[in-house]
PDB file of N, CA and C in Angstrom:
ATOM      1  N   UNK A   1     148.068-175.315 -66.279  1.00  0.00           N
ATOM      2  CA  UNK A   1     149.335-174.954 -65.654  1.00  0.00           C
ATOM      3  C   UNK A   1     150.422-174.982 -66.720  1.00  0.00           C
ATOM      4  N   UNK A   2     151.473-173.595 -66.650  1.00  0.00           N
ATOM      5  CA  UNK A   2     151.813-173.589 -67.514  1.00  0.00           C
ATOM      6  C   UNK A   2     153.816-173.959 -66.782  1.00  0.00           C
ATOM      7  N   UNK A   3     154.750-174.993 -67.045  1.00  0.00           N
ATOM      8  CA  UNK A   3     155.804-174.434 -66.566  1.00  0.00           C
ATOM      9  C   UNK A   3     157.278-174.037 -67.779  1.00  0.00           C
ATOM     10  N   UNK A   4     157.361-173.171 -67.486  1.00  0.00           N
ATOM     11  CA  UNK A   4     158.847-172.536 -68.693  1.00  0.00           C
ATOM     12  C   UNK A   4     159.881-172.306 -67.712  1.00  0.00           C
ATOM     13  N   UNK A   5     161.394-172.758 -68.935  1.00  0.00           N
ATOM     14  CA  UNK A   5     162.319-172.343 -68.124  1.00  0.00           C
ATOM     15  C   UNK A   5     162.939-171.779 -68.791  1.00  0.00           C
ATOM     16  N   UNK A   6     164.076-171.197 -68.269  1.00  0.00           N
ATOM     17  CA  UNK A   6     165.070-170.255 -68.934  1.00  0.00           C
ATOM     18  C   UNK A   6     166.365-170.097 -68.594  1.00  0.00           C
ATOM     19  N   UNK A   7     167.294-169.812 -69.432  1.00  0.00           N
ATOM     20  CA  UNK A   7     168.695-169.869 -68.740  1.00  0.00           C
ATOM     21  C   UNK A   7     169.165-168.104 -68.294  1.00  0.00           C
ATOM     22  N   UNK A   8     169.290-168.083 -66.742  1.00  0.00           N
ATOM     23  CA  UNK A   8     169.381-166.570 -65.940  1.00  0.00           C
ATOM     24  C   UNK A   8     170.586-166.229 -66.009  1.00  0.00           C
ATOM     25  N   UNK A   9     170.855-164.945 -65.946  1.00  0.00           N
ATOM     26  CA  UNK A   9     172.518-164.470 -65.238  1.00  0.00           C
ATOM     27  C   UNK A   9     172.342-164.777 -63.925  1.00  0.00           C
ATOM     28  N   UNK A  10     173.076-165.096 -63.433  1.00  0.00           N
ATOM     29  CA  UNK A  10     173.100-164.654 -61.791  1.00  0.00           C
ATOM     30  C   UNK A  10     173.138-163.697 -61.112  1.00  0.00           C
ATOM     31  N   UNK A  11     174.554-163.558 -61.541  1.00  0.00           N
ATOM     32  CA  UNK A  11     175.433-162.093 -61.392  1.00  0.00           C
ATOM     33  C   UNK A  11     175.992-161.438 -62.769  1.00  0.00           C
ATOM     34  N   UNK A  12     176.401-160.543 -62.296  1.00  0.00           N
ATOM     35  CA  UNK A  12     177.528-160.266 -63.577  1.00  0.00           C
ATOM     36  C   UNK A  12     178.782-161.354 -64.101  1.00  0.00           C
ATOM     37  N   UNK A  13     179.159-161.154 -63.226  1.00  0.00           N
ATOM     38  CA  UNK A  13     180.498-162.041 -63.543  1.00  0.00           C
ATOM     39  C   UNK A  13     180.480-163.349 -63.055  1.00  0.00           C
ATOM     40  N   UNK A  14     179.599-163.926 -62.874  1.00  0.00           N
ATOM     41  CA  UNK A  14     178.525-165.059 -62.548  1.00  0.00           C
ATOM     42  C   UNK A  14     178.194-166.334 -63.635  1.00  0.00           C
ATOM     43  N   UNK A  15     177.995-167.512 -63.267  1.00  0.00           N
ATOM     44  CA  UNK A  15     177.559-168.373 -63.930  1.00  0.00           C
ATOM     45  C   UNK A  15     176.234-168.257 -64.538  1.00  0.00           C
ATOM     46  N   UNK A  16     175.819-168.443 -65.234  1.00  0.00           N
ATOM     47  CA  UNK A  16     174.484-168.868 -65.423  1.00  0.00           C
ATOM     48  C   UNK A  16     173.643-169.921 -65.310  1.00  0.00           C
ATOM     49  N   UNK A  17     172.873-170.089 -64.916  1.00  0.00           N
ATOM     50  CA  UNK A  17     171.721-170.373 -64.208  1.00  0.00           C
ATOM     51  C   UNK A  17     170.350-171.034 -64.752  1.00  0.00           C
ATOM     52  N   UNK A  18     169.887-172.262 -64.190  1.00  0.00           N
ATOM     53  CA  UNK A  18     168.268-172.496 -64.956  1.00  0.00           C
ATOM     54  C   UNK A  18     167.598-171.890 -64.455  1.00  0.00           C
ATOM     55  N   UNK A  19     166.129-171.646 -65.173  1.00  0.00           N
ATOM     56  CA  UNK A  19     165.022-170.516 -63.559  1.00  0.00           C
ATOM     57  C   UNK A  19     163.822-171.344 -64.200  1.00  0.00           C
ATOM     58  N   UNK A  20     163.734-172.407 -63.591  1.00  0.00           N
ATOM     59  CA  UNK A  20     161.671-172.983 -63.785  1.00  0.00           C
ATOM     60  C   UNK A  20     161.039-172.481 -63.172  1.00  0.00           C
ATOM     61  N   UNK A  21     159.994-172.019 -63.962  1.00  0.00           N
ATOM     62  CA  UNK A  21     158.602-171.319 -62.848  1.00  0.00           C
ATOM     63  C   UNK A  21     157.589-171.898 -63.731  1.00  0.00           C
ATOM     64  N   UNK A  22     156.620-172.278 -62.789  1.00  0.00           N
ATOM     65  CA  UNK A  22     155.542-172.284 -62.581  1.00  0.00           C
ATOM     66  C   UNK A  22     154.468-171.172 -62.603  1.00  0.00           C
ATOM     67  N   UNK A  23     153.608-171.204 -63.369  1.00  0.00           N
ATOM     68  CA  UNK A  23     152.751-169.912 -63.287  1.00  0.00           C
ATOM     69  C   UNK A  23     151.453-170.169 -62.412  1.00  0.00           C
ATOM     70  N   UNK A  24     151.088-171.537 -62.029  1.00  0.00           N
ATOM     71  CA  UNK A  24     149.766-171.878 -61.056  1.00  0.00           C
ATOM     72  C   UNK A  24     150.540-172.405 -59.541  1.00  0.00           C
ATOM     73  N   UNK A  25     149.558-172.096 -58.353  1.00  0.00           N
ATOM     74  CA  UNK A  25     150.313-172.864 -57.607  1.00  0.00           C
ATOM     75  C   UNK A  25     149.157-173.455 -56.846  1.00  0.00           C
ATOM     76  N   UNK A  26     149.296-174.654 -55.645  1.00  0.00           N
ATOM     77  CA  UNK A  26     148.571-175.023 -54.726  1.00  0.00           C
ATOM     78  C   UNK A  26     147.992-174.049 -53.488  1.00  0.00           C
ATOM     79  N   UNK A  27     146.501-173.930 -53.530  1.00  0.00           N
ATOM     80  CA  UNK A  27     146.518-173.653 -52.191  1.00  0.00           C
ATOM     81  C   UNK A  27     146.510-174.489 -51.083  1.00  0.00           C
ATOM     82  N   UNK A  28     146.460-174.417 -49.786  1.00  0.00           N
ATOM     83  CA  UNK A  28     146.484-174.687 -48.511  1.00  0.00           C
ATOM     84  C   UNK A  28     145.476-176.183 -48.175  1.00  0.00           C
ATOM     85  N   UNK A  29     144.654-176.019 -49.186  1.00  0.00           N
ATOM     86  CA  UNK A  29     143.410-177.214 -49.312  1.00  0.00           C
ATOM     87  C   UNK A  29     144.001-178.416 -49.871  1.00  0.00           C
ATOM     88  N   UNK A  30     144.235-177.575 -51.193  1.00  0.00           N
ATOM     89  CA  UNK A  30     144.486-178.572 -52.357  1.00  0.00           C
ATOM     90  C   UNK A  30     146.278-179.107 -51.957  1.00  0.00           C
ATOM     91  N   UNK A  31     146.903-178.499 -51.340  1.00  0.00           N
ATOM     92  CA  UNK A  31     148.493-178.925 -50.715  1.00  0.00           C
ATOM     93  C   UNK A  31     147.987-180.150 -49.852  1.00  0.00           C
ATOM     94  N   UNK A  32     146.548-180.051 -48.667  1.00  0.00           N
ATOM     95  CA  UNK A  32     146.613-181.502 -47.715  1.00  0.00           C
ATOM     96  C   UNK A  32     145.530-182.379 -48.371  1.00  0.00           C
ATOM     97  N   UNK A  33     145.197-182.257 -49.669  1.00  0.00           N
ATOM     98  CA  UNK A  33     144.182-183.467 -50.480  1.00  0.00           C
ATOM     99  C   UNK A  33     145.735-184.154 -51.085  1.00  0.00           C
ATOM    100  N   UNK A  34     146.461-183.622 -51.476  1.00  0.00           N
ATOM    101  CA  UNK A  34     147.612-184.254 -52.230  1.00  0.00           C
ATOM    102  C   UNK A  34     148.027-185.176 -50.987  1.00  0.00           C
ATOM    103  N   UNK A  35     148.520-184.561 -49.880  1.00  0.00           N
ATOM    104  CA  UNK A  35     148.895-185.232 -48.368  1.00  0.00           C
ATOM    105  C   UNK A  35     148.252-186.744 -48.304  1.00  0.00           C
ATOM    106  N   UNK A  36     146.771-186.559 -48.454  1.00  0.00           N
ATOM    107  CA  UNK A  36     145.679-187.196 -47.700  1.00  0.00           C
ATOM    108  C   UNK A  36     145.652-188.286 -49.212  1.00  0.00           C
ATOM    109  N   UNK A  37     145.925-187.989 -49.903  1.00  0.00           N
ATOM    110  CA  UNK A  37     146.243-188.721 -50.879  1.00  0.00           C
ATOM    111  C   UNK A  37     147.320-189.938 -51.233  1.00  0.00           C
ATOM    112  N   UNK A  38     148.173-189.471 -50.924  1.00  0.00           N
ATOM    113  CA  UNK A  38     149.814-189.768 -51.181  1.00  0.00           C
ATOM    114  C   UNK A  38     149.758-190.792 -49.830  1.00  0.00           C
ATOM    115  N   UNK A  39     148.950-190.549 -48.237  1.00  0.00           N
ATOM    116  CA  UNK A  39     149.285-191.554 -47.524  1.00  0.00           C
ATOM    117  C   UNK A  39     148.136-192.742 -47.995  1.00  0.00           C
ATOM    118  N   UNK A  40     147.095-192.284 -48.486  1.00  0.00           N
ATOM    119  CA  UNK A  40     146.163-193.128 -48.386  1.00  0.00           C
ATOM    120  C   UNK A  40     145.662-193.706 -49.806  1.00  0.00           C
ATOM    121  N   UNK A  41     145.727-193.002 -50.655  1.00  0.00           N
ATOM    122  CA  UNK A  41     145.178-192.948 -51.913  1.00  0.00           C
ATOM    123  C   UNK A  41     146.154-194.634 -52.787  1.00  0.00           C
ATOM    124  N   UNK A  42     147.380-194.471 -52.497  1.00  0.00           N
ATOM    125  CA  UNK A  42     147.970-195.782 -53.344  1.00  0.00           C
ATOM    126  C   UNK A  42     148.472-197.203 -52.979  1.00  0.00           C
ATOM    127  N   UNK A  43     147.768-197.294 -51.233  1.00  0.00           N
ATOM    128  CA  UNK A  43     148.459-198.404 -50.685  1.00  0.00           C
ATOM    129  C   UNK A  43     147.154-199.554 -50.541  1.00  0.00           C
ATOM    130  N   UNK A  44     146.061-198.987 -50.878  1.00  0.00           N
ATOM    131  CA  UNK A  44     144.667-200.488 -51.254  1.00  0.00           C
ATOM    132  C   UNK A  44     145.546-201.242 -51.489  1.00  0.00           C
ATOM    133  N   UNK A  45     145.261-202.564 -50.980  1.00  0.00           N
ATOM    134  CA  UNK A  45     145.304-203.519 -51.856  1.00  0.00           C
ATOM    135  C   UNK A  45     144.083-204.022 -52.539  1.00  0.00           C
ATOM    136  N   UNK A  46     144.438-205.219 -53.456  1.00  0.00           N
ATOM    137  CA  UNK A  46     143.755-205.587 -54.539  1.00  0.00           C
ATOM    138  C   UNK A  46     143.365-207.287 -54.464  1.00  0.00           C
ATOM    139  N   UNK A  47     141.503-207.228 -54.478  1.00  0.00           N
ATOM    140  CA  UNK A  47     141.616-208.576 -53.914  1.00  0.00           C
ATOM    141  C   UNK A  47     142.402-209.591 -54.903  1.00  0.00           C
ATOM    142  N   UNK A  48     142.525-210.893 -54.641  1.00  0.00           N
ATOM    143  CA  UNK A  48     143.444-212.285 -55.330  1.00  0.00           C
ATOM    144  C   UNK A  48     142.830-213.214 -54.946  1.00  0.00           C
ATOM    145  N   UNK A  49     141.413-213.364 -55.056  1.00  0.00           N
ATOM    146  CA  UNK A  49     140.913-214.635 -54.905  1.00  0.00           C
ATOM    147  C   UNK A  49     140.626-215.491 -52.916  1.00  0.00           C
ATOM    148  N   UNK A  50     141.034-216.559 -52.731  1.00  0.00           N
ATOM    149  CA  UNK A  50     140.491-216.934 -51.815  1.00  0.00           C
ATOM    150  C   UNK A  50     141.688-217.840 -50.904  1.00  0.00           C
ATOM    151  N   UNK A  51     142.076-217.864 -49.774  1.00  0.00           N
ATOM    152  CA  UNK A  51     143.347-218.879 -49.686  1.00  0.00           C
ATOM    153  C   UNK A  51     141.920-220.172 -49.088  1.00  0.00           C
ATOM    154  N   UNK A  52     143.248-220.951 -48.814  1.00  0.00           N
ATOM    155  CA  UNK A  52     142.050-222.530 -48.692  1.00  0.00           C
ATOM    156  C   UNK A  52     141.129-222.285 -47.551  1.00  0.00           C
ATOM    157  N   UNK A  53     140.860-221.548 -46.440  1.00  0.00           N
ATOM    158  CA  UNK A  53     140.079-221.428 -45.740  1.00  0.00           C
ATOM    159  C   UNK A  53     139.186-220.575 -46.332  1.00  0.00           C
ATOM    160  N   UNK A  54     139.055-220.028 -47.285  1.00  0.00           N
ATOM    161  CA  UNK A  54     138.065-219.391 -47.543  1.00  0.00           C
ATOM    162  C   UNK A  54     138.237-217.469 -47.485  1.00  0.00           C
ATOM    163  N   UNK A  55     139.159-217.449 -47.002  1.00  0.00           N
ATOM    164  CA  UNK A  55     139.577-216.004 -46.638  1.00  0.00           C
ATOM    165  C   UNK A  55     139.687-215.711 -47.684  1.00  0.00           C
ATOM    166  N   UNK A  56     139.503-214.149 -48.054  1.00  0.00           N
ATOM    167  CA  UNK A  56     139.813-213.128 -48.746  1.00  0.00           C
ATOM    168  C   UNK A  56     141.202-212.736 -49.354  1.00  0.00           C
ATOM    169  N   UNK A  57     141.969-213.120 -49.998  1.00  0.00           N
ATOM    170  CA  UNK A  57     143.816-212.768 -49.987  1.00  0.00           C
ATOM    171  C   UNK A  57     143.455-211.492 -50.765  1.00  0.00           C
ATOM    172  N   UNK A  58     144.642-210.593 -50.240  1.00  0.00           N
ATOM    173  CA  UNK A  58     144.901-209.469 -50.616  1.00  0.00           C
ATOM    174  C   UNK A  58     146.275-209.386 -51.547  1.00  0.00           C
ATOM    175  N   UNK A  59     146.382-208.568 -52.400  1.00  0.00           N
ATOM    176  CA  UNK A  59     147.699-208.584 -53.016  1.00  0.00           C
ATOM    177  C   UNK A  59     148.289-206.990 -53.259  1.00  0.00           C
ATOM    178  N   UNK A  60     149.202-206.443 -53.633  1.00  0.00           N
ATOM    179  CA  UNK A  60     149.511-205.182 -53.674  1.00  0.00           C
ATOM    180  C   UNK A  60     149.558-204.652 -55.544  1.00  0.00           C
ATOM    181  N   UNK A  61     149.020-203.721 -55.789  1.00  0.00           N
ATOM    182  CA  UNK A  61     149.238-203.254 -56.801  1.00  0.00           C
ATOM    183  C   UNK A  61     150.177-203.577 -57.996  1.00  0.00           C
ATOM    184  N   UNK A  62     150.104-204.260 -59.183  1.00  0.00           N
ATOM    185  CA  UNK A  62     151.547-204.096 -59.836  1.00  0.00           C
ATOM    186  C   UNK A  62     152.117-202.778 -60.306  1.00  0.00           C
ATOM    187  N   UNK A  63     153.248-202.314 -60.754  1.00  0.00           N
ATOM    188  CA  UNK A  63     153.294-201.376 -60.546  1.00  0.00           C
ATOM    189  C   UNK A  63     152.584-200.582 -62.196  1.00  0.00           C
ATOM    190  N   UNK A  64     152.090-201.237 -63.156  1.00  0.00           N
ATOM    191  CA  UNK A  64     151.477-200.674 -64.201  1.00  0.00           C
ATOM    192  C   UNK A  64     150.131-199.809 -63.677  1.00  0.00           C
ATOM    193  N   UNK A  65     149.298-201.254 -62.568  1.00  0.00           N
ATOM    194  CA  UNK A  65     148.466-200.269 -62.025  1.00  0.00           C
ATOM    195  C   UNK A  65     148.531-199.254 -61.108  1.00  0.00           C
ATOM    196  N   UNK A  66     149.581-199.368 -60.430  1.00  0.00           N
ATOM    197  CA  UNK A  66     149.817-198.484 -59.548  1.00  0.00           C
ATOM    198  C   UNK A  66     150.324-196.523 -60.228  1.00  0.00           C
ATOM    199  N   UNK A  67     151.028-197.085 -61.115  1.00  0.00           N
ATOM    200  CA  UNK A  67     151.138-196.090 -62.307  1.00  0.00           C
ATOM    201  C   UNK A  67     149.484-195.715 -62.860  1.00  0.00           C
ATOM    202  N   UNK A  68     148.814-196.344 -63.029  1.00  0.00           N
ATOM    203  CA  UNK A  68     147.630-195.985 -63.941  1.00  0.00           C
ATOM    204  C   UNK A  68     146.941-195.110 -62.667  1.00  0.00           C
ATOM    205  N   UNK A  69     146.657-196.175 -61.334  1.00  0.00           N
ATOM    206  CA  UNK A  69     145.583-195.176 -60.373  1.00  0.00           C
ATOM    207  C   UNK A  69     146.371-193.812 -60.140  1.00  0.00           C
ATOM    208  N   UNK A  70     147.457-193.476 -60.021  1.00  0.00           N
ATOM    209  CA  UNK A  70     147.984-192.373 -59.656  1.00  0.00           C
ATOM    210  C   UNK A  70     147.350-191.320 -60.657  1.00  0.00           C
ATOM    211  N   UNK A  71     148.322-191.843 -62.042  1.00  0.00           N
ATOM    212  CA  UNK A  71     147.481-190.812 -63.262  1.00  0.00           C
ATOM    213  C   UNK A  71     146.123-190.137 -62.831  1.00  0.00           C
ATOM    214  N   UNK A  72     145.221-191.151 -62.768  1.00  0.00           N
ATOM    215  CA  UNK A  72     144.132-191.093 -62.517  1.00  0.00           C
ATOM    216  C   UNK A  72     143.855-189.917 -61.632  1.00  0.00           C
ATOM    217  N   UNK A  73     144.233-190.569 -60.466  1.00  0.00           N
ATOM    218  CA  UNK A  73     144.045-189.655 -59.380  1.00  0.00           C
ATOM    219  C   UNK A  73     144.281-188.250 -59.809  1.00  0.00           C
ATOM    220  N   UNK A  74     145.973-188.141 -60.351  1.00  0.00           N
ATOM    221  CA  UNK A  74     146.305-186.414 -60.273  1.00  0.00           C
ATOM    222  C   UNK A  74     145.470-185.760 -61.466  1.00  0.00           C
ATOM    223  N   UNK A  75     144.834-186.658 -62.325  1.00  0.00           N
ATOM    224  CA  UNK A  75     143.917-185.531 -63.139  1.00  0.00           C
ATOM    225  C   UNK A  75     142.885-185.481 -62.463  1.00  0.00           C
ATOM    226  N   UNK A  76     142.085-186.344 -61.757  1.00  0.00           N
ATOM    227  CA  UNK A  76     140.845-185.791 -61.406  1.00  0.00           C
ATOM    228  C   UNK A  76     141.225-185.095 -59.861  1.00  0.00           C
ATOM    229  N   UNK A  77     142.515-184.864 -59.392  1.00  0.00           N
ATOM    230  CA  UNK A  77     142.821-183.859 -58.416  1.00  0.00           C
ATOM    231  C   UNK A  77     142.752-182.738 -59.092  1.00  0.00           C
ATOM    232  N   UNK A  78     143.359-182.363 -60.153  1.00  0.00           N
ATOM    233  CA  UNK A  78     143.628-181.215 -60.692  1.00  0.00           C
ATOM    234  C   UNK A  78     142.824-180.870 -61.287  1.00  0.00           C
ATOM    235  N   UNK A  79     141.743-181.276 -61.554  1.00  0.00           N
ATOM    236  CA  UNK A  79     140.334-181.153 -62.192  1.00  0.00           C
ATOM    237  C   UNK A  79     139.440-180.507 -60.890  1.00  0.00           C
ATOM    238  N   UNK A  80     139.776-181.174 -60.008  1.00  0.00           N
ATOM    239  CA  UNK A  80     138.273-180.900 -58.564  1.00  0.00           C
ATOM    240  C   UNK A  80     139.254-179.850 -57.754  1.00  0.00           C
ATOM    241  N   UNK A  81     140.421-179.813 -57.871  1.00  0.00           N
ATOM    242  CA  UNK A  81     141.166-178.148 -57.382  1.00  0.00           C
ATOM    243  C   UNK A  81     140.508-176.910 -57.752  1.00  0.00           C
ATOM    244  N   UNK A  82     140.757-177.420 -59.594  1.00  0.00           N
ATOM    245  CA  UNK A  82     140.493-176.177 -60.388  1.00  0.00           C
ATOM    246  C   UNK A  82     139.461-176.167 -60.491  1.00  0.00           C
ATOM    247  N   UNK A  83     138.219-176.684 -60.154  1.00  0.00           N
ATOM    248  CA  UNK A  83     136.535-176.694 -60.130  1.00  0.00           C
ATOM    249  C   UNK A  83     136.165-175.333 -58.639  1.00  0.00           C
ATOM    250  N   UNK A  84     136.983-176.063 -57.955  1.00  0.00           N
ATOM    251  CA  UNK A  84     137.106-175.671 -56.164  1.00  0.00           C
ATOM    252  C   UNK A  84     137.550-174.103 -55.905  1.00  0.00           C
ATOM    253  N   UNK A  85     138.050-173.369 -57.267  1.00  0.00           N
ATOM    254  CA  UNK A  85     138.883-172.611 -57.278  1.00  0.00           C
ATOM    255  C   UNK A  85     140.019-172.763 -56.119  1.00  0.00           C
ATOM    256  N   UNK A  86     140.769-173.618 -56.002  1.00  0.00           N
ATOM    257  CA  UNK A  86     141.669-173.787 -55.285  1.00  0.00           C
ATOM    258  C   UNK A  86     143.298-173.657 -55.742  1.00  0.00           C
ATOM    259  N   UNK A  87     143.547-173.105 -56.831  1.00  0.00           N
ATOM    260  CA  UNK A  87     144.546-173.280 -58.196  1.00  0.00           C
ATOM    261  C   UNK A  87     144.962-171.545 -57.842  1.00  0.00           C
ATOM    262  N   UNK A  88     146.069-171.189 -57.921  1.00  0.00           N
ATOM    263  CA  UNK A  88     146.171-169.776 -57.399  1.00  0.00           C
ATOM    264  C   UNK A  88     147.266-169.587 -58.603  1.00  0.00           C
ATOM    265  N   UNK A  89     146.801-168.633 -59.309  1.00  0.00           N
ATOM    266  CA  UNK A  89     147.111-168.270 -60.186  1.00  0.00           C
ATOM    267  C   UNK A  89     148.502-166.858 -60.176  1.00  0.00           C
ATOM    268  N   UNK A  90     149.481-167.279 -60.225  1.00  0.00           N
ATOM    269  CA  UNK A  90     151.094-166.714 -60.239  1.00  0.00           C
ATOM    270  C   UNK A  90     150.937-166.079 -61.960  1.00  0.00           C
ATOM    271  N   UNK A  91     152.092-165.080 -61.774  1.00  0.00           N
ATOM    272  CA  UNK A  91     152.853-164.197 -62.637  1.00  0.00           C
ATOM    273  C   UNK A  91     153.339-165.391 -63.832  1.00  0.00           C
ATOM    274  N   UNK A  92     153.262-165.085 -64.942  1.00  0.00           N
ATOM    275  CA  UNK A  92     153.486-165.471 -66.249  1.00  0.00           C
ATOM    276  C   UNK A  92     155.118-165.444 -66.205  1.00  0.00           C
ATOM    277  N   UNK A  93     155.932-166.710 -67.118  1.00  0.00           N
ATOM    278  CA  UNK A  93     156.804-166.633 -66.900  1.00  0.00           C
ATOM    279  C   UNK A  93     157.678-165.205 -67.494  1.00  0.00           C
ATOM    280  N   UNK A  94     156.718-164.591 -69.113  1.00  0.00           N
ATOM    281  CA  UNK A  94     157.563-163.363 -69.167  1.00  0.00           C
ATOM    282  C   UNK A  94     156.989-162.226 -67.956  1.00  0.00           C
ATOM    283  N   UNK A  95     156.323-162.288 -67.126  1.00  0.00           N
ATOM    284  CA  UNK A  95     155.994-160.865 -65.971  1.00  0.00           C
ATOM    285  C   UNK A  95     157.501-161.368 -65.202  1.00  0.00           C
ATOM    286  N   UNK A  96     157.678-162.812 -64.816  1.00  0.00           N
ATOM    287  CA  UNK A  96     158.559-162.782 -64.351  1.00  0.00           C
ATOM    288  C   UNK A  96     159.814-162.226 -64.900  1.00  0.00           C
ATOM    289  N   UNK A  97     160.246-163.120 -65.712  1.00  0.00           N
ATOM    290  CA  UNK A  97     161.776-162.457 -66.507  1.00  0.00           C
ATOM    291  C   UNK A  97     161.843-160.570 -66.903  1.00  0.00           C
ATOM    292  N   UNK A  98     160.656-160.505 -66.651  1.00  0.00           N
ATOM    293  CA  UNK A  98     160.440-158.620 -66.909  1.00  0.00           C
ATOM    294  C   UNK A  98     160.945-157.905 -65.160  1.00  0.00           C
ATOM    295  N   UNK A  99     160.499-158.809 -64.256  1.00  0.00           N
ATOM    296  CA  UNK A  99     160.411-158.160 -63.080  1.00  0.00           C
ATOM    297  C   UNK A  99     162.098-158.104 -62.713  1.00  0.00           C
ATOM    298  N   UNK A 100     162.755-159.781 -63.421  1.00  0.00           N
ATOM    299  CA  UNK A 100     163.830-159.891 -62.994  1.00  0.00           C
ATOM    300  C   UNK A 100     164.610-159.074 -63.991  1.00  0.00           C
ATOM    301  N   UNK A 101     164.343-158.451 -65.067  1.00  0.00           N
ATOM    302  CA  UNK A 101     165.308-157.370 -65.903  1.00  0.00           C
ATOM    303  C   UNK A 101     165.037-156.255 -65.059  1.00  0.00           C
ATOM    304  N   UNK A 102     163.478-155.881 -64.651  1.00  0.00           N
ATOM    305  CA  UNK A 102     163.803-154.532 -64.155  1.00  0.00           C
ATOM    306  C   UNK A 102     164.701-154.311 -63.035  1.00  0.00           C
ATOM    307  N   UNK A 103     164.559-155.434 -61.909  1.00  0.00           N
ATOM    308  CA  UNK A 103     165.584-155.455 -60.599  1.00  0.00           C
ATOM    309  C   UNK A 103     167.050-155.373 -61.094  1.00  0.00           C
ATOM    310  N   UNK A 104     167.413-155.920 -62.200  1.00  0.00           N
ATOM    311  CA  UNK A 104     168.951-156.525 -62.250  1.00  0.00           C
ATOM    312  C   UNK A 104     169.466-154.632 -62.725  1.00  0.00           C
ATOM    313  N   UNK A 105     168.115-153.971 -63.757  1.00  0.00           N
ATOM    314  CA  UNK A 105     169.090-152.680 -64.282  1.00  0.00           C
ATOM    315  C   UNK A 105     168.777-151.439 -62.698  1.00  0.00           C
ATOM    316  N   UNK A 106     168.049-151.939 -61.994  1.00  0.00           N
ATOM    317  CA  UNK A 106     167.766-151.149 -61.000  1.00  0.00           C
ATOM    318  C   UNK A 106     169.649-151.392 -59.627  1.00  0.00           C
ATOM    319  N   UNK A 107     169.714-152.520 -59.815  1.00  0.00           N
ATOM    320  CA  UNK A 107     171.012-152.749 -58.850  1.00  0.00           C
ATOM    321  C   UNK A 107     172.389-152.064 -59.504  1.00  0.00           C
ATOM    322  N   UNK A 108     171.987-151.991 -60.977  1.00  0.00           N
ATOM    323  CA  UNK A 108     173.705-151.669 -61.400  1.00  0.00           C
ATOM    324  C   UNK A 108     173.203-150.299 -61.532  1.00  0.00           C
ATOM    325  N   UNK A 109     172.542-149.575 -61.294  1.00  0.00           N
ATOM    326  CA  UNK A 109     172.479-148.285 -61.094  1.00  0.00           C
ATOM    327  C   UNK A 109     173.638-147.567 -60.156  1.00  0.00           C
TER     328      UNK A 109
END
């Protein structure tokens, strides 16, 4: 995935403008694994040993690991997307900036 940005006209007599694009996008699959992820994927807890009865204590992530499983996660998401062909492949950022020169000399016509 590639993302570039660029600084746009707007208008003519107009400010200018950032334009990020993205050239890959999510499909419909890979949009509710991120979902199914994000509710479920980072709230495990992590066992901590035993309280005096013998029980199991649970503790919550610190946030180094919580940082690390995520990493984790979004490469081997973006790995089993793009295996899945699930990765939908968009216009290059110059097709874009080409499409948006041809529209802009097509309006001041």
């Amino acid at each position: 995935m590639t993302t570039t940005a660029w600084i746009q006209d707007r208008y003519d007599n107009d400010r200018k403008t950032v334009v990020v694009h993205d050239d890959e996008y999510l499909s419909l699959r890979a949009k509710l694994t991120f979902q199914l992820i994000e509710r479920w994927g980072l709230v495990a807890a992590m066992p901590d040993g035993e309280d005096s009865s013998g029980r199991a204590k649970l503790r919550l992530p610190t946030s180094q690991e919580l940082v690390t499983r995520s990493c984790e996660i979004s490469e081997l998401l973006f790995d089993e997307c793009g295996r899945r062909n699930w990765l939908i492949k968009g216009p290059s950022a110059e097709e874009l900036k080409q499409k948006i020169d041809d529209d802009t000399r097509k309006t001041r016509r």
